[in-house]
N, C-alpha and C. Protein backbone atom coordinates (compact mmCIF):
# COMPACT_ATOMS: atom_id res chain seq x y z
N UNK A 1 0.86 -1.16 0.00
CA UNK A 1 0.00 0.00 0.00
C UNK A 1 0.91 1.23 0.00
N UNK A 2 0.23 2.44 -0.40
CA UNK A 2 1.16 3.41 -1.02
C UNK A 2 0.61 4.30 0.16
N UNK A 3 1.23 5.18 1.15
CA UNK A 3 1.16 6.14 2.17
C UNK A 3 1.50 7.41 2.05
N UNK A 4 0.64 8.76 1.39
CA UNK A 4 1.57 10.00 1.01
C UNK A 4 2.10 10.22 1.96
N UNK A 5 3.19 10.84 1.99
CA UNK A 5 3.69 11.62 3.36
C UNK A 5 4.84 12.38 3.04
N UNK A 6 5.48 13.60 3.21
CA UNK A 6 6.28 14.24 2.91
C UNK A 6 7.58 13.69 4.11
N UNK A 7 6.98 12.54 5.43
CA UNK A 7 8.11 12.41 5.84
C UNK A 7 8.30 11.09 5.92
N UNK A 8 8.84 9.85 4.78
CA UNK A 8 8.70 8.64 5.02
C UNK A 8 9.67 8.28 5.91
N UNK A 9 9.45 6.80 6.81
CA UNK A 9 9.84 6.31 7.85
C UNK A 9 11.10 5.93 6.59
N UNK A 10 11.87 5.54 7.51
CA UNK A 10 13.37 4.56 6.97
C UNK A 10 12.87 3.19 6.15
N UNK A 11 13.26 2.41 5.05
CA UNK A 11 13.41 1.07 4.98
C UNK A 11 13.51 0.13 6.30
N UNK A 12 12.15 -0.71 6.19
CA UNK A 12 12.54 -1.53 6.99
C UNK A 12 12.06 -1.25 8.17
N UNK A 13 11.64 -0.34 8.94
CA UNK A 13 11.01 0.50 9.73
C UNK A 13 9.75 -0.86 9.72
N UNK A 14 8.95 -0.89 10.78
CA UNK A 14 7.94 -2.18 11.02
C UNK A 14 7.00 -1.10 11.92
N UNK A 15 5.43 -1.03 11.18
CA UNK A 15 4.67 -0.05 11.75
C UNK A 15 3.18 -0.80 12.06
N UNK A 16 2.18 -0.40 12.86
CA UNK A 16 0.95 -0.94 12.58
C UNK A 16 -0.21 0.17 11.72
N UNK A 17 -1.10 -0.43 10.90
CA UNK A 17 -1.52 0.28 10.41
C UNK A 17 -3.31 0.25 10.79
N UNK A 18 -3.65 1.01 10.81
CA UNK A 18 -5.18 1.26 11.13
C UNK A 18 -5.83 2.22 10.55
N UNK A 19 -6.92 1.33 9.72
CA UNK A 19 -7.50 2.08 8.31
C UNK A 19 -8.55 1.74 8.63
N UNK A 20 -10.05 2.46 7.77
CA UNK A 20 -11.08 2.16 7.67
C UNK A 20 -11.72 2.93 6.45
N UNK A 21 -11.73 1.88 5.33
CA UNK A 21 -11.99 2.23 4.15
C UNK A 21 -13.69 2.57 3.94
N UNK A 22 -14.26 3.50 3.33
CA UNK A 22 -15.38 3.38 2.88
C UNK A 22 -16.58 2.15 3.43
N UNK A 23 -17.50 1.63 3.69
CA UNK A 23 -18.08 0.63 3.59
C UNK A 23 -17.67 -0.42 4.25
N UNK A 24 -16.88 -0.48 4.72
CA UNK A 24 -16.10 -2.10 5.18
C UNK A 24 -15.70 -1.64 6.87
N UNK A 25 -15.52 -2.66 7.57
CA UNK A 25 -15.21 -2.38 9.33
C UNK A 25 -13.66 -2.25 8.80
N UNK A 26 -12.76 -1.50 9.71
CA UNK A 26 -11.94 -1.09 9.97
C UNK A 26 -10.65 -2.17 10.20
N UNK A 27 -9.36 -1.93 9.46
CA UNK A 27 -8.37 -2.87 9.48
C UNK A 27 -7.08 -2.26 10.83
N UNK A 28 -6.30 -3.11 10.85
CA UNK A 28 -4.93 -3.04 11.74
C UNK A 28 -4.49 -3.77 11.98
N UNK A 29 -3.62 -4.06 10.79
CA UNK A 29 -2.34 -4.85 10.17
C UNK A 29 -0.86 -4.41 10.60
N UNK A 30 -0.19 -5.24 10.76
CA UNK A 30 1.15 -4.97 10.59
C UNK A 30 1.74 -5.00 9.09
N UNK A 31 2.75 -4.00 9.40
CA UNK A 31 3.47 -3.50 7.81
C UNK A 31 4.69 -3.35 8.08
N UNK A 32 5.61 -3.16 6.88
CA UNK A 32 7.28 -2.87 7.02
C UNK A 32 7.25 -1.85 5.92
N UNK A 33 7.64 -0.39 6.48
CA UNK A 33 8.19 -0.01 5.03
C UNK A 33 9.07 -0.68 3.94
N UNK A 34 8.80 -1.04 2.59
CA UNK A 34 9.12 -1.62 1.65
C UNK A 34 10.33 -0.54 0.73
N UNK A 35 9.55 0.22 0.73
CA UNK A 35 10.44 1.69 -0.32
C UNK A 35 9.96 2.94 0.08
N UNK A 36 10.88 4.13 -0.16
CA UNK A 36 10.40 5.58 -0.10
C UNK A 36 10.94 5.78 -1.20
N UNK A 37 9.63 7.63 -1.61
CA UNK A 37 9.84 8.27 -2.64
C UNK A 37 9.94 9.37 -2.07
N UNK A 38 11.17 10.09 -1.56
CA UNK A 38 11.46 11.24 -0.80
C UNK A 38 11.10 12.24 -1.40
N UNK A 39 10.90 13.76 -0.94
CA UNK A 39 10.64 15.02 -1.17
C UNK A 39 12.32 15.38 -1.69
N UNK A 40 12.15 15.97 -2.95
CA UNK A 40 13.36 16.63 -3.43
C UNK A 40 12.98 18.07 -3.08
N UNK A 41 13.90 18.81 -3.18
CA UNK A 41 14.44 19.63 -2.78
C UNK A 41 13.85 20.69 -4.04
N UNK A 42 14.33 20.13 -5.00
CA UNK A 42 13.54 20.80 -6.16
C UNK A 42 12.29 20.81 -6.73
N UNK A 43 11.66 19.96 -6.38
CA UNK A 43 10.09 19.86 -5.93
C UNK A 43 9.77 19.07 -6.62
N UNK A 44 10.39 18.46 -7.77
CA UNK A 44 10.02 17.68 -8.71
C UNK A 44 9.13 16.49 -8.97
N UNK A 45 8.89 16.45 -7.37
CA UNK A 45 8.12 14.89 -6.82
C UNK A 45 6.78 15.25 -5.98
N UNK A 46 5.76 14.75 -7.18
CA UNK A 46 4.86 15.46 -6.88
C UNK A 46 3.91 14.28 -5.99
N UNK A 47 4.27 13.22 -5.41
CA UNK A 47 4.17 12.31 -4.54
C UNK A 47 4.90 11.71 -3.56
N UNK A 48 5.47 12.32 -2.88
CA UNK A 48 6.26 11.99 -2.19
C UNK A 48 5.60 10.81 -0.86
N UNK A 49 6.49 9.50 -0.28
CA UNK A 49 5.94 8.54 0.18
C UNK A 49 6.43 7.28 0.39
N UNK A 50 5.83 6.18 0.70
CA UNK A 50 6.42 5.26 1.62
C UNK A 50 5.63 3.95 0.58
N UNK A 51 6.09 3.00 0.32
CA UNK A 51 5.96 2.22 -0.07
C UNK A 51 5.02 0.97 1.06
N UNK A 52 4.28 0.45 1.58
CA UNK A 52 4.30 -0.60 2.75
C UNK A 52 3.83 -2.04 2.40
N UNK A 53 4.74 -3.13 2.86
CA UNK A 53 4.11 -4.45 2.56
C UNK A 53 3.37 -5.01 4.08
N UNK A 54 2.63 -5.44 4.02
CA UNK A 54 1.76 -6.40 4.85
C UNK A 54 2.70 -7.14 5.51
N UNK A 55 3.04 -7.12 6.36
CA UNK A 55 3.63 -8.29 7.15
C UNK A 55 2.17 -9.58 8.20
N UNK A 56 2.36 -10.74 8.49
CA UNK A 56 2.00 -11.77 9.25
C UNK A 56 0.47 -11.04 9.14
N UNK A 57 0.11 -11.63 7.59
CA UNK A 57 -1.25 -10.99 7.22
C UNK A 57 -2.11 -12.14 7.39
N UNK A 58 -2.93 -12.11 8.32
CA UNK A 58 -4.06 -13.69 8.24
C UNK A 58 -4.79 -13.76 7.15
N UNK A 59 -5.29 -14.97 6.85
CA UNK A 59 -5.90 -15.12 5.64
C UNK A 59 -6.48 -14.77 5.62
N UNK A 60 -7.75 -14.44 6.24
CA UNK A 60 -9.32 -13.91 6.68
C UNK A 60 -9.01 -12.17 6.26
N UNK A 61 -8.07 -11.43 7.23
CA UNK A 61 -7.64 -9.91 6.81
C UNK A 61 -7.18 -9.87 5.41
N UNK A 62 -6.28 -10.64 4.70
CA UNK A 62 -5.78 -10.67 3.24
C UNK A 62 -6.92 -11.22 2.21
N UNK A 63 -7.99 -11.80 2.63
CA UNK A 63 -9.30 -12.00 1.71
C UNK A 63 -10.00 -10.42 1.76
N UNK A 64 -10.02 -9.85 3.08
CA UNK A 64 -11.07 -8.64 3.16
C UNK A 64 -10.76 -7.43 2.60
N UNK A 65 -9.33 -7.61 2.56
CA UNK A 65 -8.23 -6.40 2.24
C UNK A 65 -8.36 -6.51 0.62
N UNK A 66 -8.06 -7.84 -0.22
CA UNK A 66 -8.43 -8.19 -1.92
C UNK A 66 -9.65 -7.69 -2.17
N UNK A 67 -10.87 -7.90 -1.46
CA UNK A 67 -12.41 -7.39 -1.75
C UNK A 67 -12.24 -6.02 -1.75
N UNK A 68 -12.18 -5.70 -0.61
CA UNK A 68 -12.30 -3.91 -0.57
C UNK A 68 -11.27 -3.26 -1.62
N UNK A 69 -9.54 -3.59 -1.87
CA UNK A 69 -9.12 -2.86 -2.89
C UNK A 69 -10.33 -3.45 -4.47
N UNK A 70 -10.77 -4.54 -4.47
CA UNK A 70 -11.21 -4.58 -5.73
C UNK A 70 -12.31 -4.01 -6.04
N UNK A 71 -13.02 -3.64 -5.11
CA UNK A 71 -14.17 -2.23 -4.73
C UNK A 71 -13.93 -1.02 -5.07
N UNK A 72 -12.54 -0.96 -4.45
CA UNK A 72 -12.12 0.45 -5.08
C UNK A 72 -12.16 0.95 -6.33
N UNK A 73 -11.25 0.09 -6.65
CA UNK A 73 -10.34 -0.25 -7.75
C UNK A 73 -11.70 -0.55 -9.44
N UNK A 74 -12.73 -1.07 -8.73
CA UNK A 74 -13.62 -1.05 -10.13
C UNK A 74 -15.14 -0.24 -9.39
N UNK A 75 -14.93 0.49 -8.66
CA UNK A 75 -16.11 1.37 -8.72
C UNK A 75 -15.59 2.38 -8.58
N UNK A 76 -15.60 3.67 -9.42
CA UNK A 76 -14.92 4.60 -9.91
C UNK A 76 -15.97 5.60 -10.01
N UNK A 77 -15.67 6.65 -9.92
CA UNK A 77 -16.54 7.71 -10.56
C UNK A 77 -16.20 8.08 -11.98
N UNK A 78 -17.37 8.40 -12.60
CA UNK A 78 -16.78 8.77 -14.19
C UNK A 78 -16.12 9.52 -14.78
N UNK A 79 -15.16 9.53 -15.48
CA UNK A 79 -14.08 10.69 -15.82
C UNK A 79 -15.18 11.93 -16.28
């Protein structure tokens, strides 16, 4: 999952996360930052942010977590 933030944690950094998307009860997973996309200096980065993978994801949370991004992900508003 992608986290904006102008101040990403370090690689490797191990965080919990607690979300509650639209429609669905509320998650809090463990994560590891995976990658950052730092703030340049020259501004050029117009997303700056943290990369995060799922760590010791139960199956039950990693089924609910696939539904809801695929919710997202195909109910869209129209361009």
């Amino acid at each position: 999952i992608f986290v904006k933030t102008t101040a990403p944690l370090a690689i490797g950094t191990g965080l919990v996360l607690t979300f509650a998307p639209p429609g669905s009860e509320s998650f809090k997973l463990e994560g590891q930052v995976a990658w950052i996309n730092p703030v340049r200096p020259n501004g050029d980065n117009p997303n700056p942010g943290m990369g995060l993978r799922f760590v010791n994801l139960r199956p039950d949370d990693r089924e609910r977590l696939v539904e809801v991004v695929r919710t997202i992900a195909y109910v869209r508003e129209p361009s």
